[in-house]
N, C-alpha and C. Protein backbone atom coordinates (compact mmCIF):
# COMPACT_ATOMS: atom_id res chain seq x y z
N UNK A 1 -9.05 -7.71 -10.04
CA UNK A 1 -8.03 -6.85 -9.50
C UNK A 1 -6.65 -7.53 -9.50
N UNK A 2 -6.45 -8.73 -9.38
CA UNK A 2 -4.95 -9.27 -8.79
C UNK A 2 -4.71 -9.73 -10.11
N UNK A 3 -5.26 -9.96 -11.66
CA UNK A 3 -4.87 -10.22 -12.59
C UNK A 3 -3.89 -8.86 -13.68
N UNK A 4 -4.36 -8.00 -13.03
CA UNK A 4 -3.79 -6.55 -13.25
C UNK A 4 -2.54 -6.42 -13.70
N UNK A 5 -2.22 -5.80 -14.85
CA UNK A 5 -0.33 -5.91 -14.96
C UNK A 5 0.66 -5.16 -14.40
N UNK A 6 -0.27 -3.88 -13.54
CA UNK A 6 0.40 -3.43 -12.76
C UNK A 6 1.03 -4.20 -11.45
N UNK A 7 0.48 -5.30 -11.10
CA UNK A 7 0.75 -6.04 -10.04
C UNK A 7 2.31 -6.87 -9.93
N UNK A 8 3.14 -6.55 -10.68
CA UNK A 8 4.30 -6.69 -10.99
C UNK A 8 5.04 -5.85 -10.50
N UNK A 9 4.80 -4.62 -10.78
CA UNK A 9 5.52 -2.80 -9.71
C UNK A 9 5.18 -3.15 -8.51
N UNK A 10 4.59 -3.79 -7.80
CA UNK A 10 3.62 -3.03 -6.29
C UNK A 10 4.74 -4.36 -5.66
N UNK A 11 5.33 -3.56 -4.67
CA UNK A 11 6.30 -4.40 -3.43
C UNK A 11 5.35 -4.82 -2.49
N UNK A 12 4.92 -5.97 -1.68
CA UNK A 12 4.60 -6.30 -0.66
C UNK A 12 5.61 -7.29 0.05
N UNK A 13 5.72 -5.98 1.43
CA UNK A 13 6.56 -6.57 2.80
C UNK A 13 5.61 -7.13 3.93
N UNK A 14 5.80 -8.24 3.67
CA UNK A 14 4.75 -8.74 4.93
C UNK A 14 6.03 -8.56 6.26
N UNK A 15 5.22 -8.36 7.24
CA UNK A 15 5.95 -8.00 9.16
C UNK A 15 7.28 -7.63 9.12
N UNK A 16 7.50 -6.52 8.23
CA UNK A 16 8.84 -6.11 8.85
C UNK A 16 9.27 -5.38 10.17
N UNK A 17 9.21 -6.14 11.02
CA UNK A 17 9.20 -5.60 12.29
C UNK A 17 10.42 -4.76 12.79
N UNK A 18 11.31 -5.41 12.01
CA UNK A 18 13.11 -4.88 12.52
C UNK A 18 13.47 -3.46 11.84
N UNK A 19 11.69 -2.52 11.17
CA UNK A 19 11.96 -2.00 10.50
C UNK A 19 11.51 -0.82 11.10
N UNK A 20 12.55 0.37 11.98
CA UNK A 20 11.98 1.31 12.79
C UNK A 20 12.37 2.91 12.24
N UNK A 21 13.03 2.55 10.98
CA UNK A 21 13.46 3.83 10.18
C UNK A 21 12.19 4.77 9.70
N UNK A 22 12.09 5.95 9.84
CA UNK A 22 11.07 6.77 8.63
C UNK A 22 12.02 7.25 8.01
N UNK A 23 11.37 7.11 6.44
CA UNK A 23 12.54 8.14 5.41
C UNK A 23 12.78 9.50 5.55
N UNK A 24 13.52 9.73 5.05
CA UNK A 24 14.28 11.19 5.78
C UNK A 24 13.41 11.96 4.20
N UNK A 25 13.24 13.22 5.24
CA UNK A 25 12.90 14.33 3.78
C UNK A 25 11.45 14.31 4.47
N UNK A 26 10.66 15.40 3.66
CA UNK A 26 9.67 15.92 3.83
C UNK A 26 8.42 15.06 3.25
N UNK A 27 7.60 14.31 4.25
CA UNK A 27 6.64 13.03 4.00
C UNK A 27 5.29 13.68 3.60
N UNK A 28 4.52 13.47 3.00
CA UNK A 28 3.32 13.60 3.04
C UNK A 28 2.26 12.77 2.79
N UNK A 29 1.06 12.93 3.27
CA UNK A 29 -0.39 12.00 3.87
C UNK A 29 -1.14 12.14 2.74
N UNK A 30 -0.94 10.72 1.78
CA UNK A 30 -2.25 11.16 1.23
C UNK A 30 -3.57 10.84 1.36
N UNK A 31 -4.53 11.34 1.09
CA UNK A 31 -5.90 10.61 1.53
C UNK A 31 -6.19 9.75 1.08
N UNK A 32 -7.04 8.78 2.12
CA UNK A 32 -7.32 6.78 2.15
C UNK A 32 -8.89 6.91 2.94
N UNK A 33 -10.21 6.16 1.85
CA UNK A 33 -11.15 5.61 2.74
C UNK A 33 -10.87 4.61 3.08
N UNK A 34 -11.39 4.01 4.19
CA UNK A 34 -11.36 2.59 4.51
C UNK A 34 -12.66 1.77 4.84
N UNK A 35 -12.86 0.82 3.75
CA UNK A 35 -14.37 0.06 3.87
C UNK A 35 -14.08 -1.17 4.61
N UNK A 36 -15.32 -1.65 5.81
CA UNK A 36 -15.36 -3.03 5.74
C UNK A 36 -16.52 -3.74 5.21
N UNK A 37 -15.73 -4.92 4.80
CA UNK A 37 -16.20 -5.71 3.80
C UNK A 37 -16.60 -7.66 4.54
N UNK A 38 -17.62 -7.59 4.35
CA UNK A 38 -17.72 -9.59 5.30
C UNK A 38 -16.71 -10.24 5.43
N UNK A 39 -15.71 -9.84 4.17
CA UNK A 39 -14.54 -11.04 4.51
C UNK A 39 -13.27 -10.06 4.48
N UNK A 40 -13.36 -8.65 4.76
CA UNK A 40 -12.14 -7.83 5.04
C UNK A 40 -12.10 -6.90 4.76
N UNK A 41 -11.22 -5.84 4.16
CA UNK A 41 -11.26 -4.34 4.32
C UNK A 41 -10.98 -4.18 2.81
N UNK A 42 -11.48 -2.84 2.40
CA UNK A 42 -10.76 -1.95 1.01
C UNK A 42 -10.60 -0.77 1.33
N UNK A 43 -9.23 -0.49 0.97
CA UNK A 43 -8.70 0.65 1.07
C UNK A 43 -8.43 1.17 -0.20
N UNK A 44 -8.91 2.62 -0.23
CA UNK A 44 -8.24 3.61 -1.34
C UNK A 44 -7.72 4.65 -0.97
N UNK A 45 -6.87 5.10 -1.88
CA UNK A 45 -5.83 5.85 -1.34
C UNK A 45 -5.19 6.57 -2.69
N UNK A 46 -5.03 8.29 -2.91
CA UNK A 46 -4.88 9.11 -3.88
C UNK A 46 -3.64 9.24 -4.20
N UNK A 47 -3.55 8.47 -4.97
CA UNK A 47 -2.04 8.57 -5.12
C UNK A 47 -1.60 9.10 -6.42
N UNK A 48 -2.23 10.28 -6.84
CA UNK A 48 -2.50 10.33 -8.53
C UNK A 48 -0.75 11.05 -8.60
N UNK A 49 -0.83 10.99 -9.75
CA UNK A 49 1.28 11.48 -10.50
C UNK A 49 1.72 9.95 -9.84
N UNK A 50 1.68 8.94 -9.04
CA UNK A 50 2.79 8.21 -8.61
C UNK A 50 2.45 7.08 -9.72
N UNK A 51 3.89 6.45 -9.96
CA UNK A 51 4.23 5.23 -10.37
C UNK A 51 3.76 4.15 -10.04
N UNK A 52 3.54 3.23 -10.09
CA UNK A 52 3.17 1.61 -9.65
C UNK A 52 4.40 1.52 -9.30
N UNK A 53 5.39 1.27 -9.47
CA UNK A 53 6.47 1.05 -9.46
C UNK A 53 7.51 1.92 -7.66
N UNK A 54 6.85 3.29 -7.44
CA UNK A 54 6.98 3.85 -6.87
C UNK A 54 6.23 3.53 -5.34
N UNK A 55 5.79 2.49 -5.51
CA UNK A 55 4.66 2.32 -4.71
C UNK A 55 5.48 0.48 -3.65
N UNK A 56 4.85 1.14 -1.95
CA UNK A 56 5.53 0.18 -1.03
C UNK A 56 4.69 0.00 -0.44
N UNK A 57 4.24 -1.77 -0.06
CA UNK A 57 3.00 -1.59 0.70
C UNK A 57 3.42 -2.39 1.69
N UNK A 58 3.32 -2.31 3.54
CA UNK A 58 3.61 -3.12 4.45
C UNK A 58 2.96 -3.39 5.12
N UNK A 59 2.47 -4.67 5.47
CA UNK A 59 1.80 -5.37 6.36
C UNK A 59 2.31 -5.58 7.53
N UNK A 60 2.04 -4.56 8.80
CA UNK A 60 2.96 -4.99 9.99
C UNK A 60 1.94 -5.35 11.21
N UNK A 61 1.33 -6.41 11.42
CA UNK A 61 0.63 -6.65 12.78
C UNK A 61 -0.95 -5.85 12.11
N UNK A 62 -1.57 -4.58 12.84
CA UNK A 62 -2.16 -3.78 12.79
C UNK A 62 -2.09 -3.10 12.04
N UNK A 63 -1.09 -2.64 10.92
CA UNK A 63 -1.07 -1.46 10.81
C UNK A 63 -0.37 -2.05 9.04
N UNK A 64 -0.99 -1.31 8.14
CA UNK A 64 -0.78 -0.90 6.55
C UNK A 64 -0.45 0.29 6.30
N UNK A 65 1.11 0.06 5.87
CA UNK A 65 1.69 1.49 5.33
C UNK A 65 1.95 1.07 4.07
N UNK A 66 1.36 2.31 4.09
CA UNK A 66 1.90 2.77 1.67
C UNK A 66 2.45 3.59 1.93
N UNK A 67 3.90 3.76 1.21
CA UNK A 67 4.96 4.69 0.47
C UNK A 67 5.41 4.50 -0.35
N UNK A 68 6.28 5.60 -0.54
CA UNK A 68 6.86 5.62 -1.72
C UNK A 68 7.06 7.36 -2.05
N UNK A 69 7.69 7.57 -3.66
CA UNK A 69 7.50 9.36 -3.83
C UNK A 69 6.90 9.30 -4.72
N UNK A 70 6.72 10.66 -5.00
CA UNK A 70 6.08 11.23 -6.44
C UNK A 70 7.00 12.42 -6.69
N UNK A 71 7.67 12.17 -8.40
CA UNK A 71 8.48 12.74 -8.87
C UNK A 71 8.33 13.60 -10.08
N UNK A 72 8.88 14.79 -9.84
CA UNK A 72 8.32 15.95 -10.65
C UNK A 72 9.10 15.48 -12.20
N UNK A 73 8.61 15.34 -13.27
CA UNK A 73 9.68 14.74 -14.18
C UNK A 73 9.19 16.22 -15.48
N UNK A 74 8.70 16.97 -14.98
CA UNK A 74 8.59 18.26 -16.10
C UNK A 74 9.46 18.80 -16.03
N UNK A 75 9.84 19.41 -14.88
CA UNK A 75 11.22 20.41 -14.39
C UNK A 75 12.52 19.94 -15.13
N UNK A 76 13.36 20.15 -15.74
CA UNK A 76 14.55 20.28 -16.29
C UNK A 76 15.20 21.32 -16.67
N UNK A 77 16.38 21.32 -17.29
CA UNK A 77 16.94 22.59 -18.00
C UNK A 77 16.28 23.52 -18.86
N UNK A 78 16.38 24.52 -18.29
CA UNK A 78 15.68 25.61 -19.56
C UNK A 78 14.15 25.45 -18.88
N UNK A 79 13.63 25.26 -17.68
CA UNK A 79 12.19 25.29 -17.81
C UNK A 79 12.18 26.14 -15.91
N UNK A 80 11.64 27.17 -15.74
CA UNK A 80 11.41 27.80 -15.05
C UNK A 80 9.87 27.90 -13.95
N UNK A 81 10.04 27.98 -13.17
CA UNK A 81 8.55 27.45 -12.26
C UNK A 81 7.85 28.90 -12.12
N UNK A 82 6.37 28.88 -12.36
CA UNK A 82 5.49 30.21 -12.35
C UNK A 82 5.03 29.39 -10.88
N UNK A 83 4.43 28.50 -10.97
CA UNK A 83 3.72 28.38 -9.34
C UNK A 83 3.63 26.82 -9.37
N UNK A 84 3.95 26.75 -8.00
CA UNK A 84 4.15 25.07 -7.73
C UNK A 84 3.56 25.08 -6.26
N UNK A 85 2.25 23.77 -6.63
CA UNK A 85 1.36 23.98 -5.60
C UNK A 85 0.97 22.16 -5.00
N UNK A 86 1.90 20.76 -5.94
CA UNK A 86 1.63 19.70 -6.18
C UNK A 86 2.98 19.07 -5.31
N UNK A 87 2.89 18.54 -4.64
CA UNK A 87 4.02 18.35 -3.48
C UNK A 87 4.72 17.38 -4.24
N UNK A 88 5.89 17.30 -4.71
CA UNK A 88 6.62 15.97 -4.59
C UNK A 88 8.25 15.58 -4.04
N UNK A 89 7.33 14.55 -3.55
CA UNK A 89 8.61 13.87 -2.37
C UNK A 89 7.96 12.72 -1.74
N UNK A 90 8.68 12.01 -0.64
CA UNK A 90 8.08 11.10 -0.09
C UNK A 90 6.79 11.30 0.48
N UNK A 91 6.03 10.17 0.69
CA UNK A 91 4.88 10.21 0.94
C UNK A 91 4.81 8.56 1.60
N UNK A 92 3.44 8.99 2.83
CA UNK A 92 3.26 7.60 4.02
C UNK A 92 2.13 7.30 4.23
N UNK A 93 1.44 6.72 4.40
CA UNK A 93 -0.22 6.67 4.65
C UNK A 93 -0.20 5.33 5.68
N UNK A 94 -0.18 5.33 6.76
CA UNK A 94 -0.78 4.57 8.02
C UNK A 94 -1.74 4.38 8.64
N UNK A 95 -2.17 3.14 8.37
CA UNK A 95 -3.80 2.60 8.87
C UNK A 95 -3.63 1.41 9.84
N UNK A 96 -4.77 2.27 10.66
CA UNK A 96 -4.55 1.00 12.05
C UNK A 96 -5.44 0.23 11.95
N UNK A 97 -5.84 -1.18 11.88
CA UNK A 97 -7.12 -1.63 12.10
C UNK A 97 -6.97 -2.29 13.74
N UNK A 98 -8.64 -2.84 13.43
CA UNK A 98 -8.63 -3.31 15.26
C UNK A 98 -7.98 -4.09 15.46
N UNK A 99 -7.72 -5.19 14.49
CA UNK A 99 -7.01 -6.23 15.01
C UNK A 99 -6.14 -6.69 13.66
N UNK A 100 -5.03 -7.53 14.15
CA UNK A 100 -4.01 -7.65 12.98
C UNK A 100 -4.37 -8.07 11.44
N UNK A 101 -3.58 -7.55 10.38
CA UNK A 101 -3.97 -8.40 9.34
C UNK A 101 -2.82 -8.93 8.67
N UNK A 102 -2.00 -9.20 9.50
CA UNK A 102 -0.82 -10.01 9.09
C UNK A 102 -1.04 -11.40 7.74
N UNK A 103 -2.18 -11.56 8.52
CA UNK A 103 -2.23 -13.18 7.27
C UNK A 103 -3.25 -12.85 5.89
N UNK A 104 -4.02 -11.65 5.93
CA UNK A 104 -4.49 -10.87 4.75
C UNK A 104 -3.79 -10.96 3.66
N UNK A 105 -4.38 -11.48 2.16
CA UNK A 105 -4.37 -11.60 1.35
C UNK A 105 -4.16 -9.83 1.05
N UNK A 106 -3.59 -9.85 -0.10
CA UNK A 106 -4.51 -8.64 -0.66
C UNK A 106 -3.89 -8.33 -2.20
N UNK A 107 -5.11 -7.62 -2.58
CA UNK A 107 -5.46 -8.12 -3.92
C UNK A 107 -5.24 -6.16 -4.58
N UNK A 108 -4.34 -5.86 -5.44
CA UNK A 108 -4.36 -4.46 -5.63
C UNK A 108 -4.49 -4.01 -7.01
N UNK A 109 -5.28 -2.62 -7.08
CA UNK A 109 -5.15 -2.29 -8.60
C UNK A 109 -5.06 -0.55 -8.81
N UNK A 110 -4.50 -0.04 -9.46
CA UNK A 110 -3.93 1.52 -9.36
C UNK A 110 -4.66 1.64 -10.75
N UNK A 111 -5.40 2.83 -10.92
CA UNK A 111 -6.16 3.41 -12.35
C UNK A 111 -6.71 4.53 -11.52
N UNK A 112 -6.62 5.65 -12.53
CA UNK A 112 -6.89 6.92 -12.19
C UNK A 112 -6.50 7.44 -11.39
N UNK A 113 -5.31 7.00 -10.63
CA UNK A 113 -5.00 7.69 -9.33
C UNK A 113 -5.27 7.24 -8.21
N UNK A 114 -6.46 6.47 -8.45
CA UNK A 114 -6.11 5.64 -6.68
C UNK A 114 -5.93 4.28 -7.28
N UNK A 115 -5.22 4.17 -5.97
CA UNK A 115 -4.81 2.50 -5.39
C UNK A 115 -5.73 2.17 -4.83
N UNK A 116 -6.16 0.97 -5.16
CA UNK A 116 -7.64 0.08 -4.39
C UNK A 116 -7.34 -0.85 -4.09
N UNK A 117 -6.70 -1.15 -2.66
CA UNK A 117 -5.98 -2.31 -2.11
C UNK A 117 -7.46 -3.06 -1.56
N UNK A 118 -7.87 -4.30 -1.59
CA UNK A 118 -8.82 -5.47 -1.41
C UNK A 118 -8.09 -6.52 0.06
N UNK A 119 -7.71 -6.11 0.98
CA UNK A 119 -7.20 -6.77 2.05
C UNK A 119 -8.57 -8.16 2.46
N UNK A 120 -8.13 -9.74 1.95
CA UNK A 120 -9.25 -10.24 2.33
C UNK A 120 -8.61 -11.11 3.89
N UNK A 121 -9.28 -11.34 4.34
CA UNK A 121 -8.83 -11.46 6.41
C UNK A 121 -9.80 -13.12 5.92
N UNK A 122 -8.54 -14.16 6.76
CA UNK A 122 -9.09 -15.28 6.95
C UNK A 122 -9.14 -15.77 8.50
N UNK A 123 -10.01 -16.11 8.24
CA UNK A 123 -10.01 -16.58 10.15
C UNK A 123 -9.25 -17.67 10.33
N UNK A 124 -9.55 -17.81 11.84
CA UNK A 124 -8.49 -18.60 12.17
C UNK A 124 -8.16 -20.19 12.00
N UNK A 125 -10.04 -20.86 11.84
CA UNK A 125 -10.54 -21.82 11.18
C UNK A 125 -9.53 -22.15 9.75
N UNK A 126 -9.89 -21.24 8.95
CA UNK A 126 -9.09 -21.42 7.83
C UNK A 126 -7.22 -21.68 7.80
N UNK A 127 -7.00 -21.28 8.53
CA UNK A 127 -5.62 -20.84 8.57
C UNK A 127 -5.44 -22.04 9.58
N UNK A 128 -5.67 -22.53 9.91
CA UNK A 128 -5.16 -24.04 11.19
C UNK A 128 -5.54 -25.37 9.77
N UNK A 129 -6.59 -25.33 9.36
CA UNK A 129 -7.01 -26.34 8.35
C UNK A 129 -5.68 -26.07 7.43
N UNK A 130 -5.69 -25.33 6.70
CA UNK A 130 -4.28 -25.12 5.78
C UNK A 130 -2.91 -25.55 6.17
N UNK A 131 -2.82 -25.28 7.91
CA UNK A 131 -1.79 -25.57 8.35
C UNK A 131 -1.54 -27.38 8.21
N UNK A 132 -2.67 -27.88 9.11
CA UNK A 132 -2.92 -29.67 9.03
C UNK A 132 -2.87 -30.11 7.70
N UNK A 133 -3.52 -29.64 6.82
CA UNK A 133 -3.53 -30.27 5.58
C UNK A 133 -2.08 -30.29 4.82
N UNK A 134 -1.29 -29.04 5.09
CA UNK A 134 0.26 -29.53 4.43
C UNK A 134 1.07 -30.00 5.17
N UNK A 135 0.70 -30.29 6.74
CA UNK A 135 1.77 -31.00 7.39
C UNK A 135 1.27 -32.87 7.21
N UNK A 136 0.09 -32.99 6.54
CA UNK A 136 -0.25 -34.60 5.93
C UNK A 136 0.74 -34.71 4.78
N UNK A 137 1.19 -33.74 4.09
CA UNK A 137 1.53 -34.25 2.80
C UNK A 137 2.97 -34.40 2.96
């Protein structure tokens, strides 16, 4: 998954906390399972018409938001709408877990329409050893 060449488009904001704006305009939810996994969570999430590129993922404490839009690029001059039933505009998807995943890795790959984010959670063991070991060097 993280060797992927889409992984170049995909923004990751780890704790933007100072960040209390929602985008303006008409948001929409798209649907996300959420698995757990021994060493952390996978999330998918339908994001079919969107860009890689279009795509925002934030790690805040508890909580993983994906946004971004999806943009109608058929519509132009000379082309007239019979029925429009495929929403595009911004879009938010917010997931709470039990406890933070601030220090979560995560590993992403977009094909067919969903995004299959791989969030792997290290304990705290790990994350103190990492700490000691680069304050030796």
């Amino acid at each position: 998954m993280s060797g992927n060449p889409f992984d170049r488009h995909f923004r990751v904001v780890q704790s933007p906390r100072d960040r209390g704006s929602r985008p303006s305009g008409r948001l929409w939810c798209p649907a996300a399972d959420v698995y757990r996994t021994d060493d952390g969570w996978i999330v998918k999430v339908d994001l079919a018409g969107i860009r890689p590129a279009d795509i925002e993922i934030t790690l805040d404490g508890r909580v993983l938001r994906i946004s971004g839009s999806r943009r109608d690029g058929t519509c132009g001059e000379g082309i007239s709408h019979y029925q429009l039933e495929i929403t595009y505009s911004r879009f938010e998807k917010m997931i709470q877990f039990p406890r933070s995943i601030d220090h979560a890795t995560i590993e992403r790959d977009y094909r067919d329409g969903l995004l299959i984010l791989r969030l792997r959670e290290e304990d705290e063991a790990g994350r103190k050893g990492r700490a000691r070991a680069a304050s030796r060097k």
